[in-house]
Protein backbone atom coordinates (compact mmCIF):
# COMPACT_ATOMS: atom_id res chain seq x y z
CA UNK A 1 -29.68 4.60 21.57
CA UNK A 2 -32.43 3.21 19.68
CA UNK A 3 -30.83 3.63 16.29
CA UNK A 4 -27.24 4.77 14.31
CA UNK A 5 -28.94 6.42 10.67
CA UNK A 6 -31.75 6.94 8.81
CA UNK A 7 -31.79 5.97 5.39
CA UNK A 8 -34.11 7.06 3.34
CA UNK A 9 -36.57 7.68 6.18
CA UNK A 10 -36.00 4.21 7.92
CA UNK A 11 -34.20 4.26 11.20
CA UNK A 12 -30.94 1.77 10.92
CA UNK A 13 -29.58 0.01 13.46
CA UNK A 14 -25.83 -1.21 12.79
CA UNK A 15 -24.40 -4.13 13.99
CA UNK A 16 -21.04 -5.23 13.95
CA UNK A 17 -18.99 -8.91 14.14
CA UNK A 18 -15.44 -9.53 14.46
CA UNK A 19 -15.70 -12.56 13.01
CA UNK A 20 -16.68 -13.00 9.09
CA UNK A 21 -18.15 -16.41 9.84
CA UNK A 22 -21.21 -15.05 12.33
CA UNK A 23 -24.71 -14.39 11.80
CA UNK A 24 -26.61 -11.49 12.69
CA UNK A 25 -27.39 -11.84 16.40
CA UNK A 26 -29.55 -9.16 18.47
CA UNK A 27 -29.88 -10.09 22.32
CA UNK A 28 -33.75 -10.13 23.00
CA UNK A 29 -33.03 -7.71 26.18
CA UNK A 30 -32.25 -5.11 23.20
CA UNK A 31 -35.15 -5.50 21.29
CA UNK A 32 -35.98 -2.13 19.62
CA UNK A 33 -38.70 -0.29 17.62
CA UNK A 34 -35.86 0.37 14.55
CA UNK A 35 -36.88 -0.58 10.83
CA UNK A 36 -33.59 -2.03 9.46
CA UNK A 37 -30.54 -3.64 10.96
CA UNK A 38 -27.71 -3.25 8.86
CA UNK A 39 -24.58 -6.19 9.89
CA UNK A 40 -21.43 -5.70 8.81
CA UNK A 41 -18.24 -7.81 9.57
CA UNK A 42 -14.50 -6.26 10.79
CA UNK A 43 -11.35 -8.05 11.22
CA UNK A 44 -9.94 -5.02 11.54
CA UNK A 45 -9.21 -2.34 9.91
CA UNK A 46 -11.04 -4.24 7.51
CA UNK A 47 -15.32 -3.77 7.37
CA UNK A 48 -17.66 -5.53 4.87
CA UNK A 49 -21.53 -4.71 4.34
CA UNK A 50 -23.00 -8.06 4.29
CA UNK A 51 -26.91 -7.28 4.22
CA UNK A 52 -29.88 -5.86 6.01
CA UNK A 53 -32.89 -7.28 8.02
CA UNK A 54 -36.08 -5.51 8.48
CA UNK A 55 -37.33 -5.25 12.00
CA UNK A 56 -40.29 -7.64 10.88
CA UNK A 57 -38.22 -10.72 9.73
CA UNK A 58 -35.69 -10.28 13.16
CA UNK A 59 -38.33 -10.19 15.53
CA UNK A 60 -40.11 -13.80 15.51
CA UNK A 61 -40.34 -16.25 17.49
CA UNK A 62 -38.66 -18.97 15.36
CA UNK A 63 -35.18 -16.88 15.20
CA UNK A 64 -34.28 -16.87 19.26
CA UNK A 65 -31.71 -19.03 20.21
CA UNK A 66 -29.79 -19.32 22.95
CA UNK A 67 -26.21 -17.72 22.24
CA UNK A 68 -24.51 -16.21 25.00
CA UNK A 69 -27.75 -14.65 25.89
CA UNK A 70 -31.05 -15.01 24.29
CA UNK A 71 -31.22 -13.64 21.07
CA UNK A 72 -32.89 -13.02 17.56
CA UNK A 73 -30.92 -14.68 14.76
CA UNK A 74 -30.17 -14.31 11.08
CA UNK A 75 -28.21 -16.26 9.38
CA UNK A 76 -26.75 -14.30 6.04
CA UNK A 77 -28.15 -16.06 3.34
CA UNK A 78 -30.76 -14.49 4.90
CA UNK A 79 -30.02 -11.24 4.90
CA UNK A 80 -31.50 -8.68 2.51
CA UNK A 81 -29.51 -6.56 -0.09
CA UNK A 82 -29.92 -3.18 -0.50
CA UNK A 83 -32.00 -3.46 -3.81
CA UNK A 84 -34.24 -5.29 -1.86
CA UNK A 85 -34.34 -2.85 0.95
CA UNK A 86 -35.09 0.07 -1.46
């Protein structure tokens, strides 16, 4: 799938950690056309929201890193808010 929503005509992409402490990570193999990535964190059954990125600030060359594959990432200080989003 290439995206989970659209929100207010933006395709979202959600991402999930199950680990409070992690970044937004997105392997480069699963690069994608989407607008927004939305991460949220689960230590189950809890979930928190903790920000958006738009496809523009994931996608650049200074983010990859070398995780357990190659990948974009965002650290959450970083991440957007959904005032900022909208």
């Amino acid at each position: 799938d290439y995206y989970d929503a659209i929100l207010k005509g933006k395709t979202v992409d959600v991402k999930v950690n199950r680990n409070y402490k992690h970044p937004l990570m997105i392997p480069a193999y699963a690069k994608t056309d989407c607008n927004l990535f939305a991460l949220f964190s689960c230590i189950y059954p809890r979930f928190r929201f903790e920000g958006f990125a738009t496809n523009e600030m994931v996608y650049k060359k200074s983010n990859i890193r070398m995780t357990r594959v190659e990948s974009y990432v965002i650290e959450k200080a970083d991440l957007l808010e959904i005032t900022q989003v909208f």
